[in-house]
C-alpha atoms as a PDB file:
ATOM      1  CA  UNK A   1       0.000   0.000   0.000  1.00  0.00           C
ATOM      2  CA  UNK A   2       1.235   3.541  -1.214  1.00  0.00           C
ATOM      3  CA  UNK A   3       2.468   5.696   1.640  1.00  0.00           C
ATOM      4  CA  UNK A   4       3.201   2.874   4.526  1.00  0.00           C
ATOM      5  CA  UNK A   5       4.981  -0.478   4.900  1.00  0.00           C
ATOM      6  CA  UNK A   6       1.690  -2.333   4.944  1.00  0.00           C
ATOM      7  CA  UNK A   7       1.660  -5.447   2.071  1.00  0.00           C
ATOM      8  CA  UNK A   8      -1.441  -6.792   0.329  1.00  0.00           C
ATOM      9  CA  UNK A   9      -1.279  -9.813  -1.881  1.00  0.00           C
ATOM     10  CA  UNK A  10      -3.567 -11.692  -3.968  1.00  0.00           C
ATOM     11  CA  UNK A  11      -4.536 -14.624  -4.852  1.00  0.00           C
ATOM     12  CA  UNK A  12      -1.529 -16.308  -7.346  1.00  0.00           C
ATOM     13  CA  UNK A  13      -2.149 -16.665 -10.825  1.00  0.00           C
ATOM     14  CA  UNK A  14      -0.611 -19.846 -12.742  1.00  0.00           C
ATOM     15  CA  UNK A  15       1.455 -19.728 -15.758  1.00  0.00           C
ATOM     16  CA  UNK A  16       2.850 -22.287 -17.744  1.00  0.00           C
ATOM     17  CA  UNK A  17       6.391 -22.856 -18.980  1.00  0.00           C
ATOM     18  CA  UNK A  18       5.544 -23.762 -22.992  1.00  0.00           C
ATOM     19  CA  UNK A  19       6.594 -26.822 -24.604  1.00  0.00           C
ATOM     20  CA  UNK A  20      10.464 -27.004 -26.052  1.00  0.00           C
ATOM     21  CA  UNK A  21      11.361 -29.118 -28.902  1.00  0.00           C
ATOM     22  CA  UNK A  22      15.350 -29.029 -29.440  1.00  0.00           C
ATOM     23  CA  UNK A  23      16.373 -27.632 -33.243  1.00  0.00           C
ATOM     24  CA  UNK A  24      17.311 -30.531 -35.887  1.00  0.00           C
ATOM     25  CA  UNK A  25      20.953 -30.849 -35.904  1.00  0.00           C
ATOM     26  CA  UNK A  26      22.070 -33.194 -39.122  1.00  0.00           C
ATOM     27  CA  UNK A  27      23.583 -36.373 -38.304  1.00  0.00           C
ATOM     28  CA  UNK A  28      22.494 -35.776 -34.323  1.00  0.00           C
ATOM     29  CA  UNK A  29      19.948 -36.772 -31.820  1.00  0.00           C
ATOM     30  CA  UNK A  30      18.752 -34.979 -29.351  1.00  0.00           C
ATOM     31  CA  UNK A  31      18.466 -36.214 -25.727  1.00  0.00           C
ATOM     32  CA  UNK A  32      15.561 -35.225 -24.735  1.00  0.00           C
ATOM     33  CA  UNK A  33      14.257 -34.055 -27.961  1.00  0.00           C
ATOM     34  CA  UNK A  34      11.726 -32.300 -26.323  1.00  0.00           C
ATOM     35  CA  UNK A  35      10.390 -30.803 -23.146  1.00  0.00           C
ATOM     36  CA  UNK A  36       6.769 -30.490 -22.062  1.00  0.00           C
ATOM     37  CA  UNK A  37       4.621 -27.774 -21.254  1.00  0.00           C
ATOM     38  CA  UNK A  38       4.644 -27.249 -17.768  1.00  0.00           C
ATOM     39  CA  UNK A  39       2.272 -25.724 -15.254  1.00  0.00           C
ATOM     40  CA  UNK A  40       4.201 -22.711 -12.634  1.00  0.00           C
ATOM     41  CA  UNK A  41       2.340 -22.236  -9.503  1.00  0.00           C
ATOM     42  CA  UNK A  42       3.485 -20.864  -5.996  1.00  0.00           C
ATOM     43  CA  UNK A  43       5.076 -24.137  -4.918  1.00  0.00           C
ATOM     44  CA  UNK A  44       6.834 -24.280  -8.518  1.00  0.00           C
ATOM     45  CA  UNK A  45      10.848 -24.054  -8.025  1.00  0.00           C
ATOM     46  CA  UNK A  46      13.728 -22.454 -10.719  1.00  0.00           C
ATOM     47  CA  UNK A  47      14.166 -25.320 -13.448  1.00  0.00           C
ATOM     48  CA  UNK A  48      17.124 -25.946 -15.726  1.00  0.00           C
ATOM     49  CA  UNK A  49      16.618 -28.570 -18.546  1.00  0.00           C
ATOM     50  CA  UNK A  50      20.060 -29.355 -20.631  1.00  0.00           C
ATOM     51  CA  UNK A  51      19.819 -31.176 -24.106  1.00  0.00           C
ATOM     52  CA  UNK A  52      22.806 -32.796 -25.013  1.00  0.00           C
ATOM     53  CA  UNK A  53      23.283 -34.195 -29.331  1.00  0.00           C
ATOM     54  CA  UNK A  54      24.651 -37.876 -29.450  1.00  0.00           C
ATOM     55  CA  UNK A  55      25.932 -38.929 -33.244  1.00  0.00           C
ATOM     56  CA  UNK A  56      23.673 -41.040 -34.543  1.00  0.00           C
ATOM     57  CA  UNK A  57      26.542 -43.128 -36.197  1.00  0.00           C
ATOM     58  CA  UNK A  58      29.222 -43.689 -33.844  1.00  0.00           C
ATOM     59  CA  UNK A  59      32.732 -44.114 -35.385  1.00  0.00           C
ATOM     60  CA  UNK A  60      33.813 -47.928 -35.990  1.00  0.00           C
ATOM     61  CA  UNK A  61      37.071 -48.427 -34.769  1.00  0.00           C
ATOM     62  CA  UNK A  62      39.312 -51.605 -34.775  1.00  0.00           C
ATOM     63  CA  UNK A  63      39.118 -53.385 -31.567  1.00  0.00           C
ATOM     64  CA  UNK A  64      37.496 -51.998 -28.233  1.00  0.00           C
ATOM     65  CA  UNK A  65      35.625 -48.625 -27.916  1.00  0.00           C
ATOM     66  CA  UNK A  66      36.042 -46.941 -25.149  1.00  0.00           C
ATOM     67  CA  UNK A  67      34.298 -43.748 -23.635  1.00  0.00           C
ATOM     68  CA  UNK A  68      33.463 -41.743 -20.599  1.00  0.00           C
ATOM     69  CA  UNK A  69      30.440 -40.683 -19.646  1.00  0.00           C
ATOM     70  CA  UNK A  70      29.701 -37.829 -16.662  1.00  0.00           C
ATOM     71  CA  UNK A  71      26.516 -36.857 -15.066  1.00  0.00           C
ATOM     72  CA  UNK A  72      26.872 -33.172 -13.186  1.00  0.00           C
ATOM     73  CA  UNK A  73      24.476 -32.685 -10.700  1.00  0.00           C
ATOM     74  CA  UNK A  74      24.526 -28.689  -9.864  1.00  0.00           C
ATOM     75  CA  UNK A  75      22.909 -28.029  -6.414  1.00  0.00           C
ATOM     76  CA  UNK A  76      21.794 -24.176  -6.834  1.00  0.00           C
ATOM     77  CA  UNK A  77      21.476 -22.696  -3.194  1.00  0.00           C
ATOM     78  CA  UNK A  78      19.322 -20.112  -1.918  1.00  0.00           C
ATOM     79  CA  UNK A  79      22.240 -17.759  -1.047  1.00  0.00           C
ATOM     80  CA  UNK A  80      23.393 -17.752  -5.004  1.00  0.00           C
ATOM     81  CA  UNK A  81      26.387 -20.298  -4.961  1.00  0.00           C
ATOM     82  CA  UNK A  82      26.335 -23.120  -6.912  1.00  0.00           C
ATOM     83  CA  UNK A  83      27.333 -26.851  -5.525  1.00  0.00           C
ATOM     84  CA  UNK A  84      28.620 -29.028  -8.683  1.00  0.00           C
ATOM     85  CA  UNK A  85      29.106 -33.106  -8.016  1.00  0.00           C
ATOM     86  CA  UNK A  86      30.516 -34.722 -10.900  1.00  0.00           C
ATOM     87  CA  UNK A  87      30.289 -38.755 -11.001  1.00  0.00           C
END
């Protein structure tokens, strides 16, 4: 309210976060290809969706393949820093 420290709130409206689909790349799937719509209401938290491209053909090479492959988990804390685990 104007003119003193008095608050007035009302009632929350809901949004949505639209639906995502991830742009074509040639010779590359996405993972996930898309993301659905999703409903924001007052219990709804900060979301972060990554899309990673595989090759769709992996490379043939003589004798064993070998790769690595990470999952980050980034903890994102209410006083700004972020906590990263790799594994």
């Amino acid at each position: 309210v104007a003119g003193s420290d008095e608050k007035k709130y009302g009632p929350w409206t809901v949004g949505r976060w639209e639906s995502f689909t991830a742009p074509e790349q040639e010779g590359y799937t996405a993972i996930p290809g898309a993301v659905d719509e999703v409903e924001v209401t007052s219990e709804s938290l900060d979301a972060v969706v990554d899309i990673y491209y595989r090759v769709d053909e992996s490379a043939i090479v003589e004798g064993k393949e070998e790769k690595t492959i990470t999952r980050t988990i980034n903890v994102h804390l209410p006083n700004g820093e972020v906590q990263t685990t790799r594994q």
